[in-house]
C-alpha atoms as a PDB file:
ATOM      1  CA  UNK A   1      31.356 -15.070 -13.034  1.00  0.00           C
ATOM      2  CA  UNK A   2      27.925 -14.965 -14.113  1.00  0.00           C
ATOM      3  CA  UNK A   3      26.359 -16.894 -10.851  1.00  0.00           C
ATOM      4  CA  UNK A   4      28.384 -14.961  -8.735  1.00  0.00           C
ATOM      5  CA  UNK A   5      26.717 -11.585  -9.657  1.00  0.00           C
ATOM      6  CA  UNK A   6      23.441 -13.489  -9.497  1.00  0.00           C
ATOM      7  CA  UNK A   7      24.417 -14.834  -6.164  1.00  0.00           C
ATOM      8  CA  UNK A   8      25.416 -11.001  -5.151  1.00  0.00           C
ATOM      9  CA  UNK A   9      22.482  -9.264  -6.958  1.00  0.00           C
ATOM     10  CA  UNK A  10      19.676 -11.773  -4.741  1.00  0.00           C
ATOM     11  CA  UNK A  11      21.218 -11.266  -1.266  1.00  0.00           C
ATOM     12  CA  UNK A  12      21.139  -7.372  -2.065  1.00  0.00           C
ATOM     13  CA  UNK A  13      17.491  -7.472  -2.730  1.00  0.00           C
ATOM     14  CA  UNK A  14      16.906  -9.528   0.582  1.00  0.00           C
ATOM     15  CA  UNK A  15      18.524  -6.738   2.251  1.00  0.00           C
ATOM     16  CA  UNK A  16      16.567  -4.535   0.535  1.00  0.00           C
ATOM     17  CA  UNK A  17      13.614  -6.500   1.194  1.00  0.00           C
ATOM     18  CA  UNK A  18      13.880  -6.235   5.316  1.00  0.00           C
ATOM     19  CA  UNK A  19      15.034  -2.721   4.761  1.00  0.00           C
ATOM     20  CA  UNK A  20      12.408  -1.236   2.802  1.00  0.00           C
ATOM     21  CA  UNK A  21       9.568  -1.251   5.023  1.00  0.00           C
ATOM     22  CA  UNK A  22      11.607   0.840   7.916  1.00  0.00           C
ATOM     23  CA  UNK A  23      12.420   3.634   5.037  1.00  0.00           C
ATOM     24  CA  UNK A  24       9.978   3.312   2.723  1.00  0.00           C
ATOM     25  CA  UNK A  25       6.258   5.403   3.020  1.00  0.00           C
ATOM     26  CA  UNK A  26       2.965   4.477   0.888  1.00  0.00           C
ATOM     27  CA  UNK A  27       1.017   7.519   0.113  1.00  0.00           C
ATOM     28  CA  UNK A  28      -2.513   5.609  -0.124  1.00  0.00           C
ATOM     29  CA  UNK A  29      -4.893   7.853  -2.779  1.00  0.00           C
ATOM     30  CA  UNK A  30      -8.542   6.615  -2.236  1.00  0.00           C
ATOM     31  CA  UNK A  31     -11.318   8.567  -4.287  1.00  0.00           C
ATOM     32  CA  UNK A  32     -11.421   7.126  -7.730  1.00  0.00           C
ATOM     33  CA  UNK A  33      -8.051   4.922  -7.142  1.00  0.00           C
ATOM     34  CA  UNK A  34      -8.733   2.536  -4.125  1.00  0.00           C
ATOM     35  CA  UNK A  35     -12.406   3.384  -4.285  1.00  0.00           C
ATOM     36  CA  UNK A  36     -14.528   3.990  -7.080  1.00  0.00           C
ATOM     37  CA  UNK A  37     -18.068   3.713  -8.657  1.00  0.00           C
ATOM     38  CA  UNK A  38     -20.335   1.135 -10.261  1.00  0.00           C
ATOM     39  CA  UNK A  39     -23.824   2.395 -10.995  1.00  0.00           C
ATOM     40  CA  UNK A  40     -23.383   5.128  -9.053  1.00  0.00           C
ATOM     41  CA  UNK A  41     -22.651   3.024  -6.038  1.00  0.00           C
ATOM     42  CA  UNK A  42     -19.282   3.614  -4.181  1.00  0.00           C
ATOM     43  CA  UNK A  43     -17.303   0.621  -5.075  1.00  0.00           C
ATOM     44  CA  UNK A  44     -13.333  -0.473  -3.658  1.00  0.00           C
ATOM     45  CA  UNK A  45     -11.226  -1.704  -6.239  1.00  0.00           C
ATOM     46  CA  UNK A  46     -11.094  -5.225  -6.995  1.00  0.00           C
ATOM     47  CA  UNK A  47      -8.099  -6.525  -5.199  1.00  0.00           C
ATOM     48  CA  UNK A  48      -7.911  -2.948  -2.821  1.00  0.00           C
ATOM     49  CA  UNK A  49      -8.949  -5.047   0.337  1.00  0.00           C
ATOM     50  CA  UNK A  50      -6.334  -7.258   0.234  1.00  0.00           C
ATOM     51  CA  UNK A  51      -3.550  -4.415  -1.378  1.00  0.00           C
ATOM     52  CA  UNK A  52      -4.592  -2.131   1.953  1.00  0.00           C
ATOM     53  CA  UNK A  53      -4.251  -5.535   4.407  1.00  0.00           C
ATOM     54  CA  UNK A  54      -0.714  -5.965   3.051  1.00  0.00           C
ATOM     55  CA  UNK A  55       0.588  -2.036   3.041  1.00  0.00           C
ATOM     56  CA  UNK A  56      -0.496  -1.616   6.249  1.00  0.00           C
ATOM     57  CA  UNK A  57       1.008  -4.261   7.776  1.00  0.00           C
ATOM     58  CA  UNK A  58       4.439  -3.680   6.020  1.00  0.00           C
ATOM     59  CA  UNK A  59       4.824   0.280   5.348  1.00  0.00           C
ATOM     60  CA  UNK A  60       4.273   3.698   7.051  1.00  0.00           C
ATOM     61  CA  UNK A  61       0.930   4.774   5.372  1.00  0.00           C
ATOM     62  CA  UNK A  62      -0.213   8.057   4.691  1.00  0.00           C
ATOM     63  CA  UNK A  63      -4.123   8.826   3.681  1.00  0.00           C
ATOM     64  CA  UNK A  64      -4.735  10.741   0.155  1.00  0.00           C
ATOM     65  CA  UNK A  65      -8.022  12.054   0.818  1.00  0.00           C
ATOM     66  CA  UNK A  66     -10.077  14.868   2.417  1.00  0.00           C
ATOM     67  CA  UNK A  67     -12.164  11.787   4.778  1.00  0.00           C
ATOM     68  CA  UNK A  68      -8.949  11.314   6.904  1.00  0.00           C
ATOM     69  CA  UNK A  69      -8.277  13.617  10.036  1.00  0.00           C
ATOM     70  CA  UNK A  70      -5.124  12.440  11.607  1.00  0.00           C
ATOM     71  CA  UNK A  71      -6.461   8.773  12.053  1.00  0.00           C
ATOM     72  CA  UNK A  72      -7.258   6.113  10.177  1.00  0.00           C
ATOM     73  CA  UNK A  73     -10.825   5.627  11.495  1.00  0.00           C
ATOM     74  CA  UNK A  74     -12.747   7.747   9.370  1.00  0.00           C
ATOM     75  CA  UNK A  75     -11.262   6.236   6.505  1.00  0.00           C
ATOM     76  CA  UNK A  76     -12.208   2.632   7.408  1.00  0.00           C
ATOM     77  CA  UNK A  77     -15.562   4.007   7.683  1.00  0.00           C
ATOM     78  CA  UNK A  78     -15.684   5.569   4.760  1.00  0.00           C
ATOM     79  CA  UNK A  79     -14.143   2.481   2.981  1.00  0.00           C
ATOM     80  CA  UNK A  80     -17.197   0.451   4.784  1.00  0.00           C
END
């Protein structure tokens, strides 16, 4: 009984897994979450790099922040 529930329960999440990404959007907040400060020097968040890499490639993203005017450009450079 038990491994059949298991057996159910794991090919619901790989549905959920290929589903996810067509339904699902990532509101992205970047002043003092992805990007921060260190000695007053504008800093990303250790491990934001590779979290933004991996959203974007899997998720409609949306920008959190007042650098962003309808395109992602801005924020790259701002990021930079």
């Amino acid at each position: 009984m038990k491994a059949e529930a298991s057996r159910r329960r794991r090919k619901l999440e790989r549905r959920l897994y290929r589903i996810l990404p067509e339904i699902m959007k990532i509101y992205l907040d970047i002043d003092g979450v992805l990007l921060g400060t260190i000695d007053g020097e504008p800093r990303l968040a250790n491990g934001a790099g590779d979290f933004i890499d991996f959203v974007l490639g899997k998720f409609d993203c949306y920008w959190l922040t007042t650098h962003c005017k309808g395109s992602v450009e801005p924020v790259w450079s701002y990021l930079k």
